[in-house]
N, C-alpha and C. Protein backbone atom coordinates (compact mmCIF):
# COMPACT_ATOMS: atom_id res chain seq x y z
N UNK A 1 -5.64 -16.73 2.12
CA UNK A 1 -6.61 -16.40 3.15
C UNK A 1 -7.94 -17.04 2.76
N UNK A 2 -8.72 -17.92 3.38
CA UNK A 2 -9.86 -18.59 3.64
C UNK A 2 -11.03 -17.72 2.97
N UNK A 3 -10.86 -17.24 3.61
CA UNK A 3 -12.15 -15.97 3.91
C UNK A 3 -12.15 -14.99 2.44
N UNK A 4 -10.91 -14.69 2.22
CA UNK A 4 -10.99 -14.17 0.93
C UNK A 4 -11.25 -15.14 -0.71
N UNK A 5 -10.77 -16.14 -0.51
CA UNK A 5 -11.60 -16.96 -1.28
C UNK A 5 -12.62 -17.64 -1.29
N UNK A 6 -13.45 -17.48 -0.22
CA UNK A 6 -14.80 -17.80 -0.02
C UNK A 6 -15.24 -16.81 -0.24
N UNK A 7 -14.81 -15.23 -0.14
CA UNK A 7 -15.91 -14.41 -0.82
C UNK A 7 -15.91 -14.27 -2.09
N UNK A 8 -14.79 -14.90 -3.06
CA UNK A 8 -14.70 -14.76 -4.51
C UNK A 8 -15.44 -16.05 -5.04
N UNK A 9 -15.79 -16.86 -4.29
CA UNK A 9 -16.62 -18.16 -5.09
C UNK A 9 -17.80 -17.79 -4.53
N UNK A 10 -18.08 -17.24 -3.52
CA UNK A 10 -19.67 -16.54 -3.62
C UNK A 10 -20.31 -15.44 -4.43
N UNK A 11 -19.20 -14.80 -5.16
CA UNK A 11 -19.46 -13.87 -6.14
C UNK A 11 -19.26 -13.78 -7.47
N UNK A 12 -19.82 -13.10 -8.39
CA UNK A 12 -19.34 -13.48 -9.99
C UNK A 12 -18.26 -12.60 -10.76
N UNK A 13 -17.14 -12.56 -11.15
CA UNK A 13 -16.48 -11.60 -11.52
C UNK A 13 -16.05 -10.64 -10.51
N UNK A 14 -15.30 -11.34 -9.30
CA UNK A 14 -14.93 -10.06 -8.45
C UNK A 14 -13.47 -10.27 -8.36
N UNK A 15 -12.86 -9.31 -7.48
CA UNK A 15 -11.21 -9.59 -7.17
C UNK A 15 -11.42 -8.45 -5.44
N UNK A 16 -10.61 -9.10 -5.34
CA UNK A 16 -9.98 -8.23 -3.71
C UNK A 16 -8.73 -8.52 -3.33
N UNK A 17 -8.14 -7.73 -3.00
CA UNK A 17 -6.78 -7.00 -2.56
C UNK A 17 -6.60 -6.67 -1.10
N UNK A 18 -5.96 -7.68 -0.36
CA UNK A 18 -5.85 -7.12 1.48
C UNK A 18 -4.51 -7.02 1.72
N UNK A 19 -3.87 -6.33 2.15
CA UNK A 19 -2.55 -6.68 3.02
C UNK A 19 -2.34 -5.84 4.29
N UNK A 20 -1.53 -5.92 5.32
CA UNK A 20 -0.75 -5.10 6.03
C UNK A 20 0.71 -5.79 6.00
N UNK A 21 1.49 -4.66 5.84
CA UNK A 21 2.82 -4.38 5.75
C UNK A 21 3.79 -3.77 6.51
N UNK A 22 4.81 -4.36 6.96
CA UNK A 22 6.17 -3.06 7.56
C UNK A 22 6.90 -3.89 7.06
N UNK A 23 8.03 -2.55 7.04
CA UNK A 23 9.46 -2.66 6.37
C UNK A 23 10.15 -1.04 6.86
N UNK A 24 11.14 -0.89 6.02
CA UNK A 24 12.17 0.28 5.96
C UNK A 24 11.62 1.47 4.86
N UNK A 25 11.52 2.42 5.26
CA UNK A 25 11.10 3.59 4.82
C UNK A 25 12.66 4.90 4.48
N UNK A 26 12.98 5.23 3.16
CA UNK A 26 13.90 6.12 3.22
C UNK A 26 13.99 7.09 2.15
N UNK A 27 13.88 8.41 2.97
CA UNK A 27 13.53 9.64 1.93
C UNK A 27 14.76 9.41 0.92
N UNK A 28 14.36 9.92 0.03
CA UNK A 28 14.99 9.91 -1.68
C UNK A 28 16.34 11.08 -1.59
N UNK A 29 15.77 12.29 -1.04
CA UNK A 29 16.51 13.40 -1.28
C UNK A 29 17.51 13.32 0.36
N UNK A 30 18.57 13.49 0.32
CA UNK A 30 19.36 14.34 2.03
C UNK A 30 18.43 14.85 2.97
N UNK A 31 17.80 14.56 3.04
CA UNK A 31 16.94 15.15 4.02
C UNK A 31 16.91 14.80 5.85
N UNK A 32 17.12 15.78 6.73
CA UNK A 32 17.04 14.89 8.58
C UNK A 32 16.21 13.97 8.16
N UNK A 33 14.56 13.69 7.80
CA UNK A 33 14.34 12.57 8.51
C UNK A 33 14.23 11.48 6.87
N UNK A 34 15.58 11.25 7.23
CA UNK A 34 16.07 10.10 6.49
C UNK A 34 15.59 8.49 6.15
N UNK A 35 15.51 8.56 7.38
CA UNK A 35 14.99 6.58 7.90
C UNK A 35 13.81 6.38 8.76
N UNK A 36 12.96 5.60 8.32
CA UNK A 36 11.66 5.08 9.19
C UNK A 36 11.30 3.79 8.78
N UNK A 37 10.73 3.59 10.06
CA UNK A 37 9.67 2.30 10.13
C UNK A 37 8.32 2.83 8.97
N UNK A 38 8.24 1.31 8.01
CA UNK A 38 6.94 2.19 7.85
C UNK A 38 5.91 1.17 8.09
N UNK A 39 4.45 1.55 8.46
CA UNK A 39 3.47 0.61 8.20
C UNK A 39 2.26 0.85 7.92
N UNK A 40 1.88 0.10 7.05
CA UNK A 40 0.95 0.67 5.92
C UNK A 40 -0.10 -1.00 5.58
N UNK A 41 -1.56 -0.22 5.58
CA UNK A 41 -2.86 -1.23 4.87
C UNK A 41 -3.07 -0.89 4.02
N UNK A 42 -3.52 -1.93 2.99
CA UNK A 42 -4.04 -1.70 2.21
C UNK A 42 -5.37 -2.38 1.54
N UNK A 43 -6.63 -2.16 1.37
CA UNK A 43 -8.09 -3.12 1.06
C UNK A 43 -8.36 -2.77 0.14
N UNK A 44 -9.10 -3.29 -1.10
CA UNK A 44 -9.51 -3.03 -2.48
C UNK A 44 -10.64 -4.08 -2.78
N UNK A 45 -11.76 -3.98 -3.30
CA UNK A 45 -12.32 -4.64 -4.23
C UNK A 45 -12.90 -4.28 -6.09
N UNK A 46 -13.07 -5.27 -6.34
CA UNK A 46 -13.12 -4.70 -8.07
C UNK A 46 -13.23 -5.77 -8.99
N UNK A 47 -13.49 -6.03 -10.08
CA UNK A 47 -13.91 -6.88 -10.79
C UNK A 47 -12.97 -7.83 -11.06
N UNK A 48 -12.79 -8.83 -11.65
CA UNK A 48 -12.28 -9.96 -11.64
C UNK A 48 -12.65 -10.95 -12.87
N UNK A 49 -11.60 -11.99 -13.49
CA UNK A 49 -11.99 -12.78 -14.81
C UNK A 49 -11.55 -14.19 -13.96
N UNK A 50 -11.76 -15.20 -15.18
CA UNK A 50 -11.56 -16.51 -15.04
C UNK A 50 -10.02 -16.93 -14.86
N UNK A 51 -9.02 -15.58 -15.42
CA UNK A 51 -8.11 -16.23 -15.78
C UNK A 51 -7.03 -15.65 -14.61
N UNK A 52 -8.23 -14.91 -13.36
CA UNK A 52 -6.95 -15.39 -12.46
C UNK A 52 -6.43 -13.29 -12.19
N UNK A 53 -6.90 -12.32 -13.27
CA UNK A 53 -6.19 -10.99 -12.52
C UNK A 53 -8.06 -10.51 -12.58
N UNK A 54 -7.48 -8.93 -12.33
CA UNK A 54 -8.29 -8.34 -11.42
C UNK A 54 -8.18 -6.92 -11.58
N UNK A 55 -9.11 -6.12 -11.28
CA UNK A 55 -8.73 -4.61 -10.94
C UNK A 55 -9.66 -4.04 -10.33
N UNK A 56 -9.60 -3.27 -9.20
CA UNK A 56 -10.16 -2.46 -8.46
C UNK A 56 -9.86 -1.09 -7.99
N UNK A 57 -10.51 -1.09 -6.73
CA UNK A 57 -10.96 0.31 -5.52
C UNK A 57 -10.99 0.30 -4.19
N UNK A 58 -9.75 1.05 -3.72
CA UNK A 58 -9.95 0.67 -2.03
C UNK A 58 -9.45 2.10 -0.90
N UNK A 59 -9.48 1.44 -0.22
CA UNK A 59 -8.30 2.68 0.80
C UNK A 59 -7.18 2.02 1.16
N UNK A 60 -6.34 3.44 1.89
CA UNK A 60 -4.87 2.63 1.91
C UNK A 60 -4.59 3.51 3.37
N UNK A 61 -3.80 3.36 4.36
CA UNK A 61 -3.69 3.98 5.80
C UNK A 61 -2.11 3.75 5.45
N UNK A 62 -1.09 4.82 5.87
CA UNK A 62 0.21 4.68 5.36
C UNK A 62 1.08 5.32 6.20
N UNK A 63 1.81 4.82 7.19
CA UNK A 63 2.59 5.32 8.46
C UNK A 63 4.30 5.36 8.31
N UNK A 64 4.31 6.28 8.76
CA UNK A 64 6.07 6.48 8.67
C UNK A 64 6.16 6.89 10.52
N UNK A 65 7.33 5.98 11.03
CA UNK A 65 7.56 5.99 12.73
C UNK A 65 9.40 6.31 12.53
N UNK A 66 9.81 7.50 12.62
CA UNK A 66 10.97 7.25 12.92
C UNK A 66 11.73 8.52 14.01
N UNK A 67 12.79 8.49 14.16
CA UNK A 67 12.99 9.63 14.94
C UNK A 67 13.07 11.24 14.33
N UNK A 68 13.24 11.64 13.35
CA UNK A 68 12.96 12.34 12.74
C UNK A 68 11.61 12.99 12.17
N UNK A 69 11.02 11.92 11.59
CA UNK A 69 9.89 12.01 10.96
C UNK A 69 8.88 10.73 11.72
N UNK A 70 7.14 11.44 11.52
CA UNK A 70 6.07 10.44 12.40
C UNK A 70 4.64 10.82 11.66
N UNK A 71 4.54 10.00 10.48
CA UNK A 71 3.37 10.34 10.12
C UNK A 71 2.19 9.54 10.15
N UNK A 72 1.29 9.84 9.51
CA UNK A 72 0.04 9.27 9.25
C UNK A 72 -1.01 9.52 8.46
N UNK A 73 -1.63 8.38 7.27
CA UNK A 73 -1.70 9.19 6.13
C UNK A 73 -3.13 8.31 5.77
N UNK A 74 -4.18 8.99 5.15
CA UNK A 74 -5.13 7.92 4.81
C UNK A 74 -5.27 8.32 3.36
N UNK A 75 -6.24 7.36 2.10
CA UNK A 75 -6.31 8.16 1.41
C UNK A 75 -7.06 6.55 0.53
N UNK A 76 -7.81 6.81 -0.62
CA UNK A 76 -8.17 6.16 -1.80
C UNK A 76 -6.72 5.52 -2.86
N UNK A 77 -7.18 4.10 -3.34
CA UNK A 77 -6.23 3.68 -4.10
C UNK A 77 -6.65 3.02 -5.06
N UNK A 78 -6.57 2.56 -5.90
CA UNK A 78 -6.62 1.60 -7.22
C UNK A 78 -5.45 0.59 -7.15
N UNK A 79 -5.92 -0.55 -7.64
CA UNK A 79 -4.78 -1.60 -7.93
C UNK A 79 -5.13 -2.64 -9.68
N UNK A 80 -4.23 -3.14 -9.42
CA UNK A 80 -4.81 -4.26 -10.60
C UNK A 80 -3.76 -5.65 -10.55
N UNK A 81 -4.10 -6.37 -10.20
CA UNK A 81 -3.40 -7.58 -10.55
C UNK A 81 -3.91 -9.05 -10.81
N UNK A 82 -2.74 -10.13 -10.97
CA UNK A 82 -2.64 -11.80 -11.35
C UNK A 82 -2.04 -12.08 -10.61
N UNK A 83 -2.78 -13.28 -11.17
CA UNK A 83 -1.99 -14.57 -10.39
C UNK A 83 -1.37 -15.36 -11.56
N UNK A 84 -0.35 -15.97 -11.77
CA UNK A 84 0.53 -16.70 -12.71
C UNK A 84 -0.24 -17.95 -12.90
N UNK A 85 -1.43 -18.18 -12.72
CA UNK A 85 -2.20 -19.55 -13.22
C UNK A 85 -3.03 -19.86 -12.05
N UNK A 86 -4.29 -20.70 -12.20
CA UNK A 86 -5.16 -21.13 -11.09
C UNK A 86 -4.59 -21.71 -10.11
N UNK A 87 -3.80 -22.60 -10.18
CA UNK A 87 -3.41 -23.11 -9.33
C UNK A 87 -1.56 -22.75 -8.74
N UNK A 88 -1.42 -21.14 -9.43
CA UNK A 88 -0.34 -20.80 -9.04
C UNK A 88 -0.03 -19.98 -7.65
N UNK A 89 1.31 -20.37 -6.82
CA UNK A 89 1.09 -20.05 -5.46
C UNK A 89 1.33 -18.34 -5.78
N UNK A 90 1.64 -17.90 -6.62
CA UNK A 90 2.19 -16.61 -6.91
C UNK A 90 1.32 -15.71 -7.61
N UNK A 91 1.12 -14.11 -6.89
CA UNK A 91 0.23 -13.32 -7.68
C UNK A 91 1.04 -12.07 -7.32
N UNK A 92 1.00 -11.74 -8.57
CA UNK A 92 1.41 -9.74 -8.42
C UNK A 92 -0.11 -8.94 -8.36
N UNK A 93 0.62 -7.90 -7.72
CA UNK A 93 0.03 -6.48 -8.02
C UNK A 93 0.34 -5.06 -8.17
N UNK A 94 0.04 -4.34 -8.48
CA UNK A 94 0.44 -2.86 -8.47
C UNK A 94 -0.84 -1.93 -8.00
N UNK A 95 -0.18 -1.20 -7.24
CA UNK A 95 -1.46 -0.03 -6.31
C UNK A 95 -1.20 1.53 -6.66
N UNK A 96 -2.06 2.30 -6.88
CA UNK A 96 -1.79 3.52 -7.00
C UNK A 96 -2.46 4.24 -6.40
N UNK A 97 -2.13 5.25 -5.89
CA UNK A 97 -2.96 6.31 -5.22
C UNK A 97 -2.68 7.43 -4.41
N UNK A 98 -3.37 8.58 -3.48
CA UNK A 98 -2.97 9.53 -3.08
C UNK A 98 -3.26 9.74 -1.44
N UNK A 99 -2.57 10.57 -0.36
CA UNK A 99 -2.58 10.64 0.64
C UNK A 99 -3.73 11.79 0.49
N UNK A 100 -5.07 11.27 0.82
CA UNK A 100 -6.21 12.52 1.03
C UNK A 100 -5.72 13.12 1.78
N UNK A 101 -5.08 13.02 2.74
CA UNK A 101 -5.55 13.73 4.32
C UNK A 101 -4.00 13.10 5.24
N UNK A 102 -3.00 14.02 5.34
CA UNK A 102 -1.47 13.25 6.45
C UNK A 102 -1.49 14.43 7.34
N UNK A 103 -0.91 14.05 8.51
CA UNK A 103 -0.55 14.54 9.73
C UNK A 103 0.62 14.28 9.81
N UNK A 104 1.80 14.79 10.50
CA UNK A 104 2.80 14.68 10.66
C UNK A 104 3.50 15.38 11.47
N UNK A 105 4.65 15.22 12.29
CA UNK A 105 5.36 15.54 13.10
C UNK A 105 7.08 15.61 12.19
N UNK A 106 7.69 16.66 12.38
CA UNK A 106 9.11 16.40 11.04
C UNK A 106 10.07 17.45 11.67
N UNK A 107 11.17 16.74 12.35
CA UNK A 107 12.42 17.11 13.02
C UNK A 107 13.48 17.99 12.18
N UNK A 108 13.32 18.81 11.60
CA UNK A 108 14.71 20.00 10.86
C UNK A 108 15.25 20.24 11.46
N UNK A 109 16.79 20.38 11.16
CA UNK A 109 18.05 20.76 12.09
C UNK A 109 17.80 22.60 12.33
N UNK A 110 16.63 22.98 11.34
CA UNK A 110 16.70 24.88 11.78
C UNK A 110 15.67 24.88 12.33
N UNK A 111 14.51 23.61 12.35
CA UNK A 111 13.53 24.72 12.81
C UNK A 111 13.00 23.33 13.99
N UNK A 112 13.79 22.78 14.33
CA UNK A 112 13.22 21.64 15.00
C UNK A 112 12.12 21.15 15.45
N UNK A 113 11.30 20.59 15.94
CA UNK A 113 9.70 19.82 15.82
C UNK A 113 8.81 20.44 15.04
N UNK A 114 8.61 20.32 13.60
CA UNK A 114 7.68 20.75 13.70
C UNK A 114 6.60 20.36 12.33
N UNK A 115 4.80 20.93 12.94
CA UNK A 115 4.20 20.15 12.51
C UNK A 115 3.63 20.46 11.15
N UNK A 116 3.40 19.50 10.76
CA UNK A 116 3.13 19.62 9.17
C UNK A 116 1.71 18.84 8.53
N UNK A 117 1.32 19.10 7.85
CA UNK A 117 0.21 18.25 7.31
C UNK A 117 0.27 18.30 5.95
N UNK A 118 -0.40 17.87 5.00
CA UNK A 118 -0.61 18.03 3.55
C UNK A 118 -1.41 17.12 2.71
N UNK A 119 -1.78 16.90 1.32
CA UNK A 119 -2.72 16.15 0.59
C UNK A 119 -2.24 15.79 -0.43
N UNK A 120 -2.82 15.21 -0.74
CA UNK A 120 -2.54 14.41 -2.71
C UNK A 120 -1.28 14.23 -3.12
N UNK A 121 -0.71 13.59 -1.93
CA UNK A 121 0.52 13.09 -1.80
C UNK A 121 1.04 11.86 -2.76
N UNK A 122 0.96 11.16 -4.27
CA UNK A 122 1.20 10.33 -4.85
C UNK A 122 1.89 9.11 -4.03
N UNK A 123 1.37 8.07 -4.36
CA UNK A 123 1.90 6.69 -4.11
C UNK A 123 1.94 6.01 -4.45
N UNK A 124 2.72 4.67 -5.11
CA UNK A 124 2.85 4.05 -6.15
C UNK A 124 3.68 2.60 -5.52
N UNK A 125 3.14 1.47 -5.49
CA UNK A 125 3.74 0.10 -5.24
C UNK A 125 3.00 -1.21 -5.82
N UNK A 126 4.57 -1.78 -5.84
CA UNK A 126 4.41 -3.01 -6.53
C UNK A 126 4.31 -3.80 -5.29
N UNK A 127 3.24 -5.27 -5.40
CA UNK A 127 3.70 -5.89 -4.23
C UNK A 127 3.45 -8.06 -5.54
N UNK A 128 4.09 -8.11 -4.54
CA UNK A 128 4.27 -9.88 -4.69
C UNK A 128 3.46 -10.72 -3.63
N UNK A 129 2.30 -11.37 -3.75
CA UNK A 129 2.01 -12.28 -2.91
C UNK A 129 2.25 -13.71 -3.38
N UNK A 130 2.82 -14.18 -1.79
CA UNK A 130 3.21 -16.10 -1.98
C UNK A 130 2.27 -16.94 -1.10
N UNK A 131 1.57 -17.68 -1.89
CA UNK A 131 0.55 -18.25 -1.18
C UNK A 131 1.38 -19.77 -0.59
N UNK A 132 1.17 -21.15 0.15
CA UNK A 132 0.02 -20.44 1.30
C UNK A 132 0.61 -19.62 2.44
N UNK A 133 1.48 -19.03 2.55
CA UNK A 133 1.72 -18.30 3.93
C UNK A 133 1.26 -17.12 3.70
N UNK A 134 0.28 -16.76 2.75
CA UNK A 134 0.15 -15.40 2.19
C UNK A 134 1.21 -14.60 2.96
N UNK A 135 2.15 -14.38 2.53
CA UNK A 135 3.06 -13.48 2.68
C UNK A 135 3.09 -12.54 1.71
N UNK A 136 3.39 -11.48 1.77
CA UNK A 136 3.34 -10.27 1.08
C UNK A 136 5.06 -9.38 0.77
N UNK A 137 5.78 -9.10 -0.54
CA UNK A 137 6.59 -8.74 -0.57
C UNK A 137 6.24 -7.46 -1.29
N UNK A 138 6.82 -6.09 -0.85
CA UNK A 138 6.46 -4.68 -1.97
C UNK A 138 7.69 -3.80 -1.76
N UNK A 139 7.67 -3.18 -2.94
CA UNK A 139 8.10 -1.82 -2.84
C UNK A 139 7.76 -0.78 -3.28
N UNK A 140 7.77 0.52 -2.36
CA UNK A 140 6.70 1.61 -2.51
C UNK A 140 7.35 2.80 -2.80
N UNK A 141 6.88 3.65 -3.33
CA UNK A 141 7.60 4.95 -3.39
C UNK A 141 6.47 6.00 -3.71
N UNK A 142 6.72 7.39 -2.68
CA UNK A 142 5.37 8.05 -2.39
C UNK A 142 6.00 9.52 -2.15
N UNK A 143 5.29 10.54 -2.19
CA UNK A 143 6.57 12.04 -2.73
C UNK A 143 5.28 12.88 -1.40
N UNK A 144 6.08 13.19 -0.60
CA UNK A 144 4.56 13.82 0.32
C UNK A 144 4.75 15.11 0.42
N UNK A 145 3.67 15.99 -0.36
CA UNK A 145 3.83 17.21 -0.29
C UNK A 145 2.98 17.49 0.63
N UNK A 146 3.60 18.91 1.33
CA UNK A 146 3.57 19.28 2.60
C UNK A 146 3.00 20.79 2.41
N UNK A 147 1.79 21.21 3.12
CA UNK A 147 1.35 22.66 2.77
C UNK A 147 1.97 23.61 4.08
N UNK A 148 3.06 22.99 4.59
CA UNK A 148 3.67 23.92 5.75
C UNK A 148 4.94 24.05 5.21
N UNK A 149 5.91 25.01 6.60
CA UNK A 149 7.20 25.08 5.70
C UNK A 149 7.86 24.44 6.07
N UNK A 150 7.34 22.78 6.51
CA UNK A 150 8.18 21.52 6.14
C UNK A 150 8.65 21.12 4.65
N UNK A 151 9.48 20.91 3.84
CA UNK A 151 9.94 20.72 3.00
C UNK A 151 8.84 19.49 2.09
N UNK A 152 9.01 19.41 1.04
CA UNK A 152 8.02 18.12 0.63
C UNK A 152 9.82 17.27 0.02
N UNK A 153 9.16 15.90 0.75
CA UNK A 153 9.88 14.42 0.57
C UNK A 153 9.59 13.45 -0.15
N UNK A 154 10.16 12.58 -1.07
CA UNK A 154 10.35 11.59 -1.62
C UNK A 154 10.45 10.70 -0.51
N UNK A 155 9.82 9.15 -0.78
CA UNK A 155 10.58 7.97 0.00
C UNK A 155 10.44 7.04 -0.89
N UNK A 156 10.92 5.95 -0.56
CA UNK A 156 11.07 4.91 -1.16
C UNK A 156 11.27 3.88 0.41
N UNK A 157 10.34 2.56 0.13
CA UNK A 157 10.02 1.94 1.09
C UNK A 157 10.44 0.27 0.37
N UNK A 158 10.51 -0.50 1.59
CA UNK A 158 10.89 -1.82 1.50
C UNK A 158 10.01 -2.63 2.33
N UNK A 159 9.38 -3.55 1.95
CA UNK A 159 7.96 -4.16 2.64
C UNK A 159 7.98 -5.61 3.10
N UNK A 160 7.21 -6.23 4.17
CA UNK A 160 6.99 -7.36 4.08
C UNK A 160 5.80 -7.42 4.45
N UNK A 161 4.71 -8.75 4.61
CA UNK A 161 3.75 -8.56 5.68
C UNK A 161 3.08 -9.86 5.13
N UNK A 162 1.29 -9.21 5.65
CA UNK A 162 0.10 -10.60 4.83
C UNK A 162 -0.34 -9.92 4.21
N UNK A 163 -1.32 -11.10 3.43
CA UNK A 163 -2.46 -10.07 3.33
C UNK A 163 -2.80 -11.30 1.62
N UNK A 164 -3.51 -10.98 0.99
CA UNK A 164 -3.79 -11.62 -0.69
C UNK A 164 -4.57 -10.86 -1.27
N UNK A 165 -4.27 -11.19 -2.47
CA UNK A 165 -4.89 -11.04 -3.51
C UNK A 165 -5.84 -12.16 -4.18
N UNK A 166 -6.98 -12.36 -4.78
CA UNK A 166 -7.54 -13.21 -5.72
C UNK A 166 -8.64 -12.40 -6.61
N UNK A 167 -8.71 -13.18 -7.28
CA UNK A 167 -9.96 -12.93 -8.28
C UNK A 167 -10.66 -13.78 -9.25
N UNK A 168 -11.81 -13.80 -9.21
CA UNK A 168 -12.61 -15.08 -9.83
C UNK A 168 -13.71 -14.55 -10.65
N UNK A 169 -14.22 -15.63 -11.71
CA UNK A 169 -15.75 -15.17 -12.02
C UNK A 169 -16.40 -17.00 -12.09
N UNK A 170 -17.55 -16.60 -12.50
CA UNK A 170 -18.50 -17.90 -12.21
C UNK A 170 -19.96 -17.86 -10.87
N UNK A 171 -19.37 -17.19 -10.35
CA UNK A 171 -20.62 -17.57 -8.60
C UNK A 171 -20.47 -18.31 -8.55
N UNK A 172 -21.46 -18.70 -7.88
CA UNK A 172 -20.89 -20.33 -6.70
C UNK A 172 -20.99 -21.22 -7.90
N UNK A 173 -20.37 -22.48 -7.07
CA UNK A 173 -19.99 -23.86 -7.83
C UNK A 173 -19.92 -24.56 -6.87
């Protein structure tokens, strides 16, 4: 992305982290709502070296669409990653963080529709960016506890999307 490396050569020691993502979403445990769409952002900025990784601070917006289950989740994250060399098309990262604040809608075979909310829901993904199509590859896994008597769920998610990573130091040149 253009734009994201023009803001890292205008700055000294920074890194930033963008993507949006969908893929397949699927609770861990037997549970009705089994399978979802998921789609999920994620933005970060944070300091940055010469040699290419990085670590920061961002938010993350994190959606599950399926017939069972329909959520929506915002919340603070941390990441840290590289890139495999300056001029390498390939950079990892890893993100961590928690659902401040989810809403949700969650289909049980006893108690059917019903609504749920909850907090400090853990989340945890690896993602792969391939430059130049910045394409984005991850996988996520996030445990959402629920302060109703919706059950609390495990998922585990499968990702694609855009988005990059970089990180630089120097200022302009």
């Amino acid at each position: 992305m253009k734009w994201l490396s023009l803001l890292l050569l205008l700055t000294s020691g920074c890194s930033a982290l963008v993507n949006v993502e969908a893929g397949y979403a699927h609770a861990i445990a037997k549970n009705p709502e089994q399978a979802a769409v998921a789609l999920n952002a994620n933005a970060g900025l944070g300091a940055g070296s010469s040699d290419g990784s990085g670590a920061g601070a961002g938010a993350m917006l994190r959606t599950k669409f399926g017939p069972n289950v329909q959520q929506v989740a915002i919340g603070p994250m941390a990441y840290a990653g590289s890139s495999l060399g300056p001029t390498s098309k390939i950079a990892f990262a890893v993100l961590g963080g928690f659902h401040l604040f989810q809403l949700e809608n969650v289909h049980t075979t006893l108690e059917g529709d019903t609504f749920g909310f909850g907090m400090f829901s853990p989340v945890a993904e690896a993602l792969m960016f391939i430059r130049p199509a910045t394409m984005t590859l991850g996988v996520a896994a996030e445990y959402d506890l629920r302060f109703t008597s919706v059950h609390n769920t495990g998922y585990v998610s499968f990702l694609i999307g855009i988005g990059g990573f970089g990180a630089g130091s120097g200022g302009i040149r």
